[in-house]
N, C-alpha and C. Protein backbone atom coordinates (compact mmCIF):
# COMPACT_ATOMS: atom_id res chain seq x y z
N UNK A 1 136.35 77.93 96.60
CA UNK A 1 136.57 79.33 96.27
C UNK A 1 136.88 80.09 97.55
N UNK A 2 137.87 81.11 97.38
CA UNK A 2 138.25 81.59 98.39
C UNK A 2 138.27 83.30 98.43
N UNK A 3 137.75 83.89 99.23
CA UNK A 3 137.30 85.62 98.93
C UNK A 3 138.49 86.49 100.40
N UNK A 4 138.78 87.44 99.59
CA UNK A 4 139.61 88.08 100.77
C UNK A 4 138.08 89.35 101.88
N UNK A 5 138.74 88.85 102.89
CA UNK A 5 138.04 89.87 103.82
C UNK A 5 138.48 91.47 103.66
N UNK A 6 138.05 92.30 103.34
CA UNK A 6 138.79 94.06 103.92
C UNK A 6 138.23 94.65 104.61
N UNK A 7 138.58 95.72 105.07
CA UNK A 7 138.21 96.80 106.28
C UNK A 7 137.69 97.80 105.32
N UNK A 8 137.06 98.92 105.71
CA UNK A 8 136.58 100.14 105.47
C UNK A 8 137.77 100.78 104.04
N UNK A 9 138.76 100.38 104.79
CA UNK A 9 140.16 101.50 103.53
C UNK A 9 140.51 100.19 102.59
N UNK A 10 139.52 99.25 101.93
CA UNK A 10 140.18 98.00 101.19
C UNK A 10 141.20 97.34 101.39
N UNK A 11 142.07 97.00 102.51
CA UNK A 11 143.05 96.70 103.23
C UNK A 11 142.44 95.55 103.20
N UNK A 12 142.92 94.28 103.14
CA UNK A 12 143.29 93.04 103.40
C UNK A 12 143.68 92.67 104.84
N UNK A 13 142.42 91.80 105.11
CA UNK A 13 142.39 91.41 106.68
C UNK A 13 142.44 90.48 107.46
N UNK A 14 141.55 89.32 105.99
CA UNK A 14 141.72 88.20 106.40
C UNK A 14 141.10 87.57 104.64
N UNK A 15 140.66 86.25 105.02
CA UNK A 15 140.07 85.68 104.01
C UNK A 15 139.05 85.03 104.29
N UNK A 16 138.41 84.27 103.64
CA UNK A 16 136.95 83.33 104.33
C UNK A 16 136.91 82.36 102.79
N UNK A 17 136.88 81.21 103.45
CA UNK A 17 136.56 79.89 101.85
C UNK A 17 135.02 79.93 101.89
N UNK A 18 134.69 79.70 100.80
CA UNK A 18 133.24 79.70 100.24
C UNK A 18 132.48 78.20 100.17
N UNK A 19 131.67 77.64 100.61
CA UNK A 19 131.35 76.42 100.70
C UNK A 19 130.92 76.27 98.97
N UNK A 20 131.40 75.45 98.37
CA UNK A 20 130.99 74.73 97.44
C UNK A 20 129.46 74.80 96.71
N UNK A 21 129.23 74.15 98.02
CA UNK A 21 127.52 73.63 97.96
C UNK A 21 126.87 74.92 97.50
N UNK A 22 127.19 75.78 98.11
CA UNK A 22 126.25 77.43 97.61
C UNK A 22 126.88 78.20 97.13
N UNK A 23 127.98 78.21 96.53
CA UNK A 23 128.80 79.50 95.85
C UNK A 23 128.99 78.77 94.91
N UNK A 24 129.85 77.41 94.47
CA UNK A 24 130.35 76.81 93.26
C UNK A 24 129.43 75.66 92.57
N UNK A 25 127.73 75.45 92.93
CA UNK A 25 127.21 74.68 92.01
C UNK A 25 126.45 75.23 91.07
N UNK A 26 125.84 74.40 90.44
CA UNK A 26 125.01 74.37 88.91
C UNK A 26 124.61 75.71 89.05
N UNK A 27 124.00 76.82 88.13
CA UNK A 27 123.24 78.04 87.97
C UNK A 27 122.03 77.53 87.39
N UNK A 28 121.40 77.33 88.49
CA UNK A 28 119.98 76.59 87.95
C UNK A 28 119.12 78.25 87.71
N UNK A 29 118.79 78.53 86.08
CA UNK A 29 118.28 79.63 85.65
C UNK A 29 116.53 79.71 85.74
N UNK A 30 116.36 78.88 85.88
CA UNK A 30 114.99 78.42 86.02
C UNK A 30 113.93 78.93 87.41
N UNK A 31 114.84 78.82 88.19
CA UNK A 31 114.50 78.49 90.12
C UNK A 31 114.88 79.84 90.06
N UNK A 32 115.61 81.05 89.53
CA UNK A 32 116.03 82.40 89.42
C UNK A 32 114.98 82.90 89.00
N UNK A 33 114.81 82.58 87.60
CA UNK A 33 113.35 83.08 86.81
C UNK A 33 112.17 83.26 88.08
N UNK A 34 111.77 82.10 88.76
CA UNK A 34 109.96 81.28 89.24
C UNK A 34 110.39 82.46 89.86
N UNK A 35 111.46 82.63 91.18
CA UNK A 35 111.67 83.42 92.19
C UNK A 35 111.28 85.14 91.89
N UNK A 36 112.28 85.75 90.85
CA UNK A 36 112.13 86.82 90.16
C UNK A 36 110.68 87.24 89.77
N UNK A 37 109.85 86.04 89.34
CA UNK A 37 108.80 86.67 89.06
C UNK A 37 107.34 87.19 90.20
N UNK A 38 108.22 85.93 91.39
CA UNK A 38 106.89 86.03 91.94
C UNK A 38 107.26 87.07 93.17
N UNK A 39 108.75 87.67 93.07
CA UNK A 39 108.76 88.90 94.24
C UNK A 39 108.45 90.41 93.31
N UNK A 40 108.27 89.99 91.96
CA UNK A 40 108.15 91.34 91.35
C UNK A 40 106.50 91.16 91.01
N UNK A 41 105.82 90.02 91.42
CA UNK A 41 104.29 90.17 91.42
C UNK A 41 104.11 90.20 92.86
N UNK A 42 104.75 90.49 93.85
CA UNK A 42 104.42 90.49 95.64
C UNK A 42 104.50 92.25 95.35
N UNK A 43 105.39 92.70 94.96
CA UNK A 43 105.45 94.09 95.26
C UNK A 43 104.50 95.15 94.19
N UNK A 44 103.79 94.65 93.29
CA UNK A 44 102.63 94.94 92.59
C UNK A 44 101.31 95.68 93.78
N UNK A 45 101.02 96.98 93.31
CA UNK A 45 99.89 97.17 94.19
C UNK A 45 98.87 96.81 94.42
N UNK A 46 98.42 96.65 93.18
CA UNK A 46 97.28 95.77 93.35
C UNK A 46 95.74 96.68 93.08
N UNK A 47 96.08 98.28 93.18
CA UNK A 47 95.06 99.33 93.73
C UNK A 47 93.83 99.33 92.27
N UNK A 48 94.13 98.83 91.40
CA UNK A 48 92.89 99.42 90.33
C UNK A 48 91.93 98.70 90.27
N UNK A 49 91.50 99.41 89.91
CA UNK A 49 89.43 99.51 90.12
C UNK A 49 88.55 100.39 88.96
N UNK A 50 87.51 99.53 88.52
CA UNK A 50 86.54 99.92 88.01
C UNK A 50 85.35 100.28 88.70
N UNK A 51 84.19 101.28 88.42
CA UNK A 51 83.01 100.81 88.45
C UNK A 51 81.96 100.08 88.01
N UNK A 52 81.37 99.23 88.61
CA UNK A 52 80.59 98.79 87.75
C UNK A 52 78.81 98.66 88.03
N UNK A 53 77.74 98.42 87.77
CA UNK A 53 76.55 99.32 87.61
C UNK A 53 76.21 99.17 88.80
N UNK A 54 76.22 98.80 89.84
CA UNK A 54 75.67 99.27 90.97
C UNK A 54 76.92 100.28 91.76
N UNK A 55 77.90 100.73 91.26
CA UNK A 55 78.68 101.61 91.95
C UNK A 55 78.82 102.91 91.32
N UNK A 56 78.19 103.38 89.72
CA UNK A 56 78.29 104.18 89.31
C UNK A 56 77.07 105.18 89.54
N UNK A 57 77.15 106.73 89.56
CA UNK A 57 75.95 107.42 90.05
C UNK A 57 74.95 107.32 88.80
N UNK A 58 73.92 107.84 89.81
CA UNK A 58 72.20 107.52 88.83
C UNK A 58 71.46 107.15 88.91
N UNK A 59 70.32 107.76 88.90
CA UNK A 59 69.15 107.01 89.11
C UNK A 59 68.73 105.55 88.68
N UNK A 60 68.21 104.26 89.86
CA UNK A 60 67.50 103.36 89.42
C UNK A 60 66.41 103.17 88.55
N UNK A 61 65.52 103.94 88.38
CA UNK A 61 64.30 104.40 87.76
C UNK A 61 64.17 103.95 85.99
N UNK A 62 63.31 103.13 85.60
CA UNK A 62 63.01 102.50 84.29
C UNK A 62 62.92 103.88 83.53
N UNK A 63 63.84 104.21 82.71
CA UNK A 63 63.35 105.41 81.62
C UNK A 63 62.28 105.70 81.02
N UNK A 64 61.86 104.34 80.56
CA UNK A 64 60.06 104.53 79.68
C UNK A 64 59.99 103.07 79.92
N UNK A 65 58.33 102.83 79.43
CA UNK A 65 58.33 101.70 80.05
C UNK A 65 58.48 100.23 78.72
N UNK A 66 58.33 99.32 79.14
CA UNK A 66 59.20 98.30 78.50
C UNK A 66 58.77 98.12 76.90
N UNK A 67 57.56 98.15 76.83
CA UNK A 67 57.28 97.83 74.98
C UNK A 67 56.16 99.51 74.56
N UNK A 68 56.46 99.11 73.50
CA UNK A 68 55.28 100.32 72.74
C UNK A 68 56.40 101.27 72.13
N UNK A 69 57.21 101.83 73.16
CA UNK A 69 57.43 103.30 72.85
C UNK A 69 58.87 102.89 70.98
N UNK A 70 58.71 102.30 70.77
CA UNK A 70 59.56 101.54 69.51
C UNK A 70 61.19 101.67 70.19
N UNK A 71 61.49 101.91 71.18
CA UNK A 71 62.88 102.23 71.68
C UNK A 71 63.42 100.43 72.38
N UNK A 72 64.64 100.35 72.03
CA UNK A 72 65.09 99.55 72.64
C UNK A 72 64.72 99.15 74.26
N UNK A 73 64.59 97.96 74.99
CA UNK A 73 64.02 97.54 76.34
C UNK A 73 65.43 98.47 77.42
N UNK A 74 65.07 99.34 77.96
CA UNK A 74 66.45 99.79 79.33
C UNK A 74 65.65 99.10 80.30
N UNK A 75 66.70 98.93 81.24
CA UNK A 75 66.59 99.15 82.66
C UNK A 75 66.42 100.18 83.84
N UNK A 76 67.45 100.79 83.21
CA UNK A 76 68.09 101.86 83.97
C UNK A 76 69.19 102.38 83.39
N UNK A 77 69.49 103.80 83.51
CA UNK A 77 70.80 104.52 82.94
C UNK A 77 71.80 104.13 83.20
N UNK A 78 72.13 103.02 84.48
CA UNK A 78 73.51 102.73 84.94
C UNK A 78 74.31 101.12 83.79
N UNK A 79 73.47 100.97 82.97
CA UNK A 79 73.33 99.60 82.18
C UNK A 79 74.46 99.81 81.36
N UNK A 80 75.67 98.74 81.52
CA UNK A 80 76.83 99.08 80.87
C UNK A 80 76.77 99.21 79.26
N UNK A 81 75.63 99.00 78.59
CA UNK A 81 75.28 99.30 77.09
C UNK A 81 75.50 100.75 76.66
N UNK A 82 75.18 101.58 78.10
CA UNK A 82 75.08 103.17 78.00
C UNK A 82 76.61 103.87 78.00
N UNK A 83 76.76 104.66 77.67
CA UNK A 83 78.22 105.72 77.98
C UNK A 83 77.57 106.26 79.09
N UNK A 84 79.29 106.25 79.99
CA UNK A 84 79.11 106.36 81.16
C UNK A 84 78.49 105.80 82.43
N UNK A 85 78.17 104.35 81.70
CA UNK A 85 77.23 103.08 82.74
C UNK A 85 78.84 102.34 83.63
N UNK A 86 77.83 101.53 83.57
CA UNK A 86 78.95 100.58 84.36
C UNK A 86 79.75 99.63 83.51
N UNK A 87 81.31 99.37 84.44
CA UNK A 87 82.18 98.65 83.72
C UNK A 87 81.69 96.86 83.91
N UNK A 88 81.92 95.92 83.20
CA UNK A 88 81.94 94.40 83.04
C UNK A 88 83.04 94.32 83.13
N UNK A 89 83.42 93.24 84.65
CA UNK A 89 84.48 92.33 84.58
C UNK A 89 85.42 93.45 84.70
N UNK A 90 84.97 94.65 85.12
CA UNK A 90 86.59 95.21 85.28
C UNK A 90 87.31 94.96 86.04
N UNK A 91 88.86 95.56 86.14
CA UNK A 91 89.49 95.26 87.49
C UNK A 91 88.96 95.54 88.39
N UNK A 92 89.46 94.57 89.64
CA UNK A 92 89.09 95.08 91.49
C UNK A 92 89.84 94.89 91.83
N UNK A 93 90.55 95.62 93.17
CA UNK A 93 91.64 95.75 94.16
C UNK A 93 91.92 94.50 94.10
N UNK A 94 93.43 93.78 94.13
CA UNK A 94 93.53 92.12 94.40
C UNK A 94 94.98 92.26 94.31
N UNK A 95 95.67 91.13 95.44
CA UNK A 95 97.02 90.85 95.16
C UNK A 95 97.57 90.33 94.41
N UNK A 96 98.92 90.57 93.98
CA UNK A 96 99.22 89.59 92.86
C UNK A 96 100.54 88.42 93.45
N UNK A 97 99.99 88.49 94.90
CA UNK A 97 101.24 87.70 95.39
C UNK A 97 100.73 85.99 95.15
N UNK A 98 101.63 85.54 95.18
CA UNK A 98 101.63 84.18 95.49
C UNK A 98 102.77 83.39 96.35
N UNK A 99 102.57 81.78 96.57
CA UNK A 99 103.71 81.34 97.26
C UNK A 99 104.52 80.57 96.25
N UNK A 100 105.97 80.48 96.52
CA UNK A 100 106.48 79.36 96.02
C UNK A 100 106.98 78.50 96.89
N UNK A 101 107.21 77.24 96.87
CA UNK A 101 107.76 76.56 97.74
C UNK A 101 108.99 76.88 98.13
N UNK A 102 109.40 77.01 99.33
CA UNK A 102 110.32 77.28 100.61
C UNK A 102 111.59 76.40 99.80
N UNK A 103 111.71 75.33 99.05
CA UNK A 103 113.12 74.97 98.74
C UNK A 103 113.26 75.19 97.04
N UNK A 104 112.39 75.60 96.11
CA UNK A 104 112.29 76.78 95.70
C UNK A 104 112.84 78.07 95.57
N UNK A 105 112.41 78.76 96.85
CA UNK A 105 113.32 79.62 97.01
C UNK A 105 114.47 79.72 97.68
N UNK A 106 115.38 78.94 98.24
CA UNK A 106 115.94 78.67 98.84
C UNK A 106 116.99 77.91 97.88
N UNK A 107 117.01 77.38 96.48
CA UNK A 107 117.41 77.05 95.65
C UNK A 107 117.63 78.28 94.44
N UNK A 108 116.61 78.87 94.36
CA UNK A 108 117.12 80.43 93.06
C UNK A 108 118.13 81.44 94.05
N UNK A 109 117.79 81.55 95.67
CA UNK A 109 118.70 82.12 96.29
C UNK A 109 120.91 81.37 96.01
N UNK A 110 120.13 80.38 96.50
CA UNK A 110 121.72 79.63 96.00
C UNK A 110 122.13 79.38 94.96
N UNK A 111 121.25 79.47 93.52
CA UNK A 111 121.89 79.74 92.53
C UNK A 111 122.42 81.31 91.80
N UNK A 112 121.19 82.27 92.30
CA UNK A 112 121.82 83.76 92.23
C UNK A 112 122.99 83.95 93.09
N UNK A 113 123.64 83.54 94.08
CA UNK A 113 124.79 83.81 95.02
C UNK A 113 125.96 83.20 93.91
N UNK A 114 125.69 81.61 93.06
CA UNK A 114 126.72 80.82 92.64
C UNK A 114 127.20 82.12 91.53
N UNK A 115 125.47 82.27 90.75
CA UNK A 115 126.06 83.43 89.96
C UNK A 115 126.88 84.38 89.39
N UNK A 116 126.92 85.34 90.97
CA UNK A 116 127.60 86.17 91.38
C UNK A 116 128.44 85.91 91.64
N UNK A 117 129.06 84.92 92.64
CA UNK A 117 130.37 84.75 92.93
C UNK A 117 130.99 84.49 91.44
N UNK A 118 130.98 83.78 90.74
CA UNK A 118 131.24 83.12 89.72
C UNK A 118 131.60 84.18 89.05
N UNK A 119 130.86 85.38 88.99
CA UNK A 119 131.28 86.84 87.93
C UNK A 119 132.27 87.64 88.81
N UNK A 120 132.55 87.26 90.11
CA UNK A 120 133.18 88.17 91.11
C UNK A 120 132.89 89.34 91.00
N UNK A 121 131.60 89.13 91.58
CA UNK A 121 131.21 90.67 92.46
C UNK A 121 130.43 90.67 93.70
N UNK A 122 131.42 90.10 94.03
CA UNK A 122 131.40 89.78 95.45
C UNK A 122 132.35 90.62 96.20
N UNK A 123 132.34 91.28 97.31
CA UNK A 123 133.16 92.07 97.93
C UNK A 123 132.78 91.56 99.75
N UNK A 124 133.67 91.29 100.10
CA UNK A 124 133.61 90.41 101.88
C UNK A 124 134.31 91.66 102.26
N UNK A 125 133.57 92.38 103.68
CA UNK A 125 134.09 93.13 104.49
C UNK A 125 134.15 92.95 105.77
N UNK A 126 135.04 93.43 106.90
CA UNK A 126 134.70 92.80 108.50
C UNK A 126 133.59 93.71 108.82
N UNK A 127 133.15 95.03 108.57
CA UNK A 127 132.02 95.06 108.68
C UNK A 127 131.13 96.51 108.07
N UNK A 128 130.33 96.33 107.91
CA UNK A 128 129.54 97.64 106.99
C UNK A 128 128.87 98.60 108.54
N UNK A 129 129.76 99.72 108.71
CA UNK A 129 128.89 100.68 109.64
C UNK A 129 129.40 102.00 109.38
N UNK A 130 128.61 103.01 109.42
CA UNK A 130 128.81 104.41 109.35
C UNK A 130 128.28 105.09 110.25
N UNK A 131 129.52 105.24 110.78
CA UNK A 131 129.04 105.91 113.08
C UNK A 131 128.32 107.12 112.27
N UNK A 132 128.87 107.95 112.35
CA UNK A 132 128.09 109.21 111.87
C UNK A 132 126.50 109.12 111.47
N UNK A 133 126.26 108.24 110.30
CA UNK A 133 125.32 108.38 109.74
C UNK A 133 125.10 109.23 108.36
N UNK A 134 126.02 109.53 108.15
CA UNK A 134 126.20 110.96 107.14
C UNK A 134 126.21 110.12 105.68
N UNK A 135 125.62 110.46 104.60
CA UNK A 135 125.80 110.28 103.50
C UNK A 135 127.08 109.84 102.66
N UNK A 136 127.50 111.06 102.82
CA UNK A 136 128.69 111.43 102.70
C UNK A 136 129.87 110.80 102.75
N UNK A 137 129.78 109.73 104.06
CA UNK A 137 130.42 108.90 105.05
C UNK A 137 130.08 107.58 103.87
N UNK A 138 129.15 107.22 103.67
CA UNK A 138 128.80 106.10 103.23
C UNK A 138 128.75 106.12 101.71
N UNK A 139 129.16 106.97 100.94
CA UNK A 139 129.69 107.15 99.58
C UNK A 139 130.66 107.30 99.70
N UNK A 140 132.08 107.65 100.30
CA UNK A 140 133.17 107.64 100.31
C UNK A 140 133.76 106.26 101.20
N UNK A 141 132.77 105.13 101.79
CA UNK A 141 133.37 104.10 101.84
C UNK A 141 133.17 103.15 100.88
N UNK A 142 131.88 103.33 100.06
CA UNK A 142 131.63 102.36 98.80
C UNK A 142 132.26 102.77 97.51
N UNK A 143 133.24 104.03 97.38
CA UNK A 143 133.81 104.25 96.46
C UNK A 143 135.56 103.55 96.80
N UNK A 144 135.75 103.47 98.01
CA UNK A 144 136.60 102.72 98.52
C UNK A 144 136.70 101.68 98.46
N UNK A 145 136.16 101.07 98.33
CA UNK A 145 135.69 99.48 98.26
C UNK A 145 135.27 98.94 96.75
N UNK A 146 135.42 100.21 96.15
CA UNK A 146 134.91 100.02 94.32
C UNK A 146 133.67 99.26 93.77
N UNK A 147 132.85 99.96 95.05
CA UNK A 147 131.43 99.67 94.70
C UNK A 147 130.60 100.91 93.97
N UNK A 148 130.40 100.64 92.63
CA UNK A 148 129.71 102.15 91.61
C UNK A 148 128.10 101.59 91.04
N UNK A 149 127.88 102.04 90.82
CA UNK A 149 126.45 101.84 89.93
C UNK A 149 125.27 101.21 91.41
N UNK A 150 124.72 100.19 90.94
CA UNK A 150 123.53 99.54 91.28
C UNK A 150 124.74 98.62 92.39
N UNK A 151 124.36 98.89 93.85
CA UNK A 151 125.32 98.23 94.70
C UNK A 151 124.19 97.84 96.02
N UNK A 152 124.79 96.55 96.08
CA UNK A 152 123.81 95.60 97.76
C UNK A 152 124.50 95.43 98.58
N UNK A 153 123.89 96.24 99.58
CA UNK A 153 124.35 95.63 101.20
C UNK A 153 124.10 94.87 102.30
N UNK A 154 124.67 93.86 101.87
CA UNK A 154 123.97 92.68 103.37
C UNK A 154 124.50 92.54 104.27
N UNK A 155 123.88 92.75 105.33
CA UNK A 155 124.40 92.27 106.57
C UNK A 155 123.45 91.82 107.97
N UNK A 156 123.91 91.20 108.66
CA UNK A 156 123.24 89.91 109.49
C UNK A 156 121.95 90.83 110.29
N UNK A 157 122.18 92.35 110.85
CA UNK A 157 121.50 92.93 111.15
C UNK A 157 121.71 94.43 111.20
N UNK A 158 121.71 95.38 110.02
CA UNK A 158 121.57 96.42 109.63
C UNK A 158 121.57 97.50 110.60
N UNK A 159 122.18 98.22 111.23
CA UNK A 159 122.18 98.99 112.34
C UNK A 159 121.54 100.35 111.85
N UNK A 160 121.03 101.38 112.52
CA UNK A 160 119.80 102.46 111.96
C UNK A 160 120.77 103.26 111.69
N UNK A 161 122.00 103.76 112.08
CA UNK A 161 123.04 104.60 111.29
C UNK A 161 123.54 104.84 110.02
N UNK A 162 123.34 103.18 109.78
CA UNK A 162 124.10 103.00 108.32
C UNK A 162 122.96 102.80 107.35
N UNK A 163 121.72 102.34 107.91
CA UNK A 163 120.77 101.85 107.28
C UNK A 163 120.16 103.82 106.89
N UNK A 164 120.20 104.95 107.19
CA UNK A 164 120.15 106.57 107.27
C UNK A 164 121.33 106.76 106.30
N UNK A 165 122.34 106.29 106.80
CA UNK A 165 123.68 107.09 105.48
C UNK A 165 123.20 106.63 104.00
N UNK A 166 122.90 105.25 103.46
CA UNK A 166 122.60 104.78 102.49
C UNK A 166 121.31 105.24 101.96
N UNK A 167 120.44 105.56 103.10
CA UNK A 167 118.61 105.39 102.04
C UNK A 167 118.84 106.71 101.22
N UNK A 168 119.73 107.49 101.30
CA UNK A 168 120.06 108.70 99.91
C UNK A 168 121.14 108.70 98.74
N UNK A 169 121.26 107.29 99.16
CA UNK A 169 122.22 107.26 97.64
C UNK A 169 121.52 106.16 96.51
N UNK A 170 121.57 106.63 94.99
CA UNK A 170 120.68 106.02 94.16
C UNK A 170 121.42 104.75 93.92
N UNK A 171 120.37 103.96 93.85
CA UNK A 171 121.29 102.29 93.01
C UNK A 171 121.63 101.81 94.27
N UNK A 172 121.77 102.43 95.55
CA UNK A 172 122.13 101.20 96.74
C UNK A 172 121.36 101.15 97.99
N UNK A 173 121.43 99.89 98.02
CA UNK A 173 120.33 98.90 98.65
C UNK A 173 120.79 98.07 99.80
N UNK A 174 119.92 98.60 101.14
CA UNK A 174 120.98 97.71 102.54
C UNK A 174 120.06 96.76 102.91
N UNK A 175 120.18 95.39 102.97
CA UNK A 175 118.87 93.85 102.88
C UNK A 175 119.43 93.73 103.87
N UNK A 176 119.35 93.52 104.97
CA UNK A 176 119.48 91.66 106.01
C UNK A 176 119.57 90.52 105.88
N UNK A 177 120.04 89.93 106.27
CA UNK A 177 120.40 88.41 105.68
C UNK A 177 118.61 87.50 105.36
N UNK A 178 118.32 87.97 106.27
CA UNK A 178 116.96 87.46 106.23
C UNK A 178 115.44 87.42 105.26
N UNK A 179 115.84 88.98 104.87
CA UNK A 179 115.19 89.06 103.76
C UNK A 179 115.65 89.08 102.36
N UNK A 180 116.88 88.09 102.14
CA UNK A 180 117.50 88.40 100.83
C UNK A 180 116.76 87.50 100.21
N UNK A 181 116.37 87.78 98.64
CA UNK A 181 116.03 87.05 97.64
C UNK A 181 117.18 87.17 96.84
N UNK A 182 116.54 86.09 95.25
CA UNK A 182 117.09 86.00 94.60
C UNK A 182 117.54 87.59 93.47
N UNK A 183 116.34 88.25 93.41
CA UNK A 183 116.13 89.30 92.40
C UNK A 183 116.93 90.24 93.14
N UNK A 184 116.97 90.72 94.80
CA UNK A 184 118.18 91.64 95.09
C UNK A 184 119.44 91.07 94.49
N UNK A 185 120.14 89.91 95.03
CA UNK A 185 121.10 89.44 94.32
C UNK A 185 121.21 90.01 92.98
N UNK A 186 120.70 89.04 91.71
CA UNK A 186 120.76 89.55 90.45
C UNK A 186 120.70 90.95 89.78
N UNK A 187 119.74 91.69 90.97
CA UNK A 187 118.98 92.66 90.15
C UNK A 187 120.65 94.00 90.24
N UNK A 188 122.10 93.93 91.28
CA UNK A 188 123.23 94.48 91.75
C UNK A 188 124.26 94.36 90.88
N UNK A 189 124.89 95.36 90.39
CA UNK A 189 126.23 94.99 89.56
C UNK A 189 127.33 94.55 90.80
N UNK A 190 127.01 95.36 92.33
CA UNK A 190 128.23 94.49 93.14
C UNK A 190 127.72 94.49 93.96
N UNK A 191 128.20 93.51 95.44
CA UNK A 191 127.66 93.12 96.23
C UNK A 191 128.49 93.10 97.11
N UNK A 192 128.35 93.77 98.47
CA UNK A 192 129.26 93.96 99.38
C UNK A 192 128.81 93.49 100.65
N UNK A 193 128.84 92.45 101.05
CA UNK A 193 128.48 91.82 101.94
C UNK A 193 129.49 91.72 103.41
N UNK A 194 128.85 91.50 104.42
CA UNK A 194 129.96 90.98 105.74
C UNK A 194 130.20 89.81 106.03
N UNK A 195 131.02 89.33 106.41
CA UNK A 195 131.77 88.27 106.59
C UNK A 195 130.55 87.28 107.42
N UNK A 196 130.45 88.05 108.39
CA UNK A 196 129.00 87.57 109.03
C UNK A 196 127.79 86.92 108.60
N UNK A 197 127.41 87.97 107.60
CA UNK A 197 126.53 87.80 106.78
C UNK A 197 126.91 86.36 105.61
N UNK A 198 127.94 86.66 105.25
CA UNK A 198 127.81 85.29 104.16
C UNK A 198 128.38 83.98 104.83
N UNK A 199 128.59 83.74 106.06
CA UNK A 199 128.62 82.72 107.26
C UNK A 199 126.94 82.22 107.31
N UNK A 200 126.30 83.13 107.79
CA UNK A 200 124.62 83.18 108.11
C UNK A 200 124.32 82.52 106.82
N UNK A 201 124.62 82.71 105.87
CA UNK A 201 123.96 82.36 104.11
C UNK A 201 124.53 81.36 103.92
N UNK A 202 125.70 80.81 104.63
CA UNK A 202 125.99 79.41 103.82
C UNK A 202 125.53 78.27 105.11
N UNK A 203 125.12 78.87 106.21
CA UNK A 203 124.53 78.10 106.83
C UNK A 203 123.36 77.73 106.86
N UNK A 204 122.55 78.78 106.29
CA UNK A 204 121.12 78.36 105.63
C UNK A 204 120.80 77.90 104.45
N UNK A 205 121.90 77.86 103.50
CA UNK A 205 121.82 77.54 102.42
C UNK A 205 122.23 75.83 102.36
N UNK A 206 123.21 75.85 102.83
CA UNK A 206 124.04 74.58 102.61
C UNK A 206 123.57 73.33 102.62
């Protein structure tokens, strides 16, 4: 498979062939799924919390004492039997990350790329930068480039100009080669990558 390179004004610049091995094999849906699930349980907060009877306020103190008075045996007011006692087994702060194995991911990555290429929405540029920094600047080059909706930008190392023009436009997203998963991939109707960048990806991939 073969993708044309463009400049900033969609001009035709060059081209770049796509290695096989990571753009044109199997769509293993499976290794997409494991991946997908376990970066959308990494980014989970994790923050909820119950109380439970030694964290809720109130006195320790036996209400009455244990037999005679015909009343059920208490402990204490904090006894989760009571309204307003303590919670059982509630939630506690905890991550919901886990690992998957390194070829694993490294396999749902190369099958979300085959994906994509495969639907062509893929867009190769010589390179993603916006001197300015301006918004403005960086919506009038992704409308150039006929990038609309939910749009990804990769590149080998994200410069703070361009990485400022983009963090205010909705639906687009600037990754590094380094931290791409599978779920950025999938989760983009287009993908505008640098030439650079998908060099770096088929060399780690391949």
């Amino acid at each position: 498979m073969k993708l044309d390179i463009v400049n900033g004004d969609n001009t035709k610049v060059g081209s770049l062939e796509l290695d096989d091995a990571v753009f044109g094999g199997r769509v293993n849906d499976g290794l997409i799924w494991e991946s997908v699930v376990r970066t959308n349980a990494a980014a989970r907060r994790g923050t909820h919390a119950t109380k439970n009877r030694g964290a809720v306020s109130g006195s320790g103190r036996k209400p009455w004492r244990q037999k005679g008075t015909g009343r059920a045996r208490v402990g204490d007011i904090r006894t989760p039997l009571w309204r307003k006692g303590g919670t059982v087994f509630g939630p506690q702060p905890r991550s919901y990350d886990f690992k998957l194995p390194r070829k694993v991911e490294r396999g749902a990555l190369r099958a979300a790329m085959a994906a994509r290429a495969q639907e062509g929405a893929f867009v190769v540029v010589d390179g993603l930068a916006v001197a300015d920094g301006r918004t403005k600047s960086a919506a009038e080059l992704l409308a150039r480039l006929g990038a609309t909706g939910k749009t990804l930008l990769i590149d080998v190392k994200p410069d703070e100009m361009t990485a400022r023009a983009v963090g205010n436009l909705a639906g687009v997203r600037l990754v590094p080669v380094a931290r791409l998963c599978a779920r950025d991939v999938m989760d983009a109707a287009r993908i505008v990558a640098t030439s650079a960048a998908i060099e770096r990806l088929q060399t780690a991939l391949a």
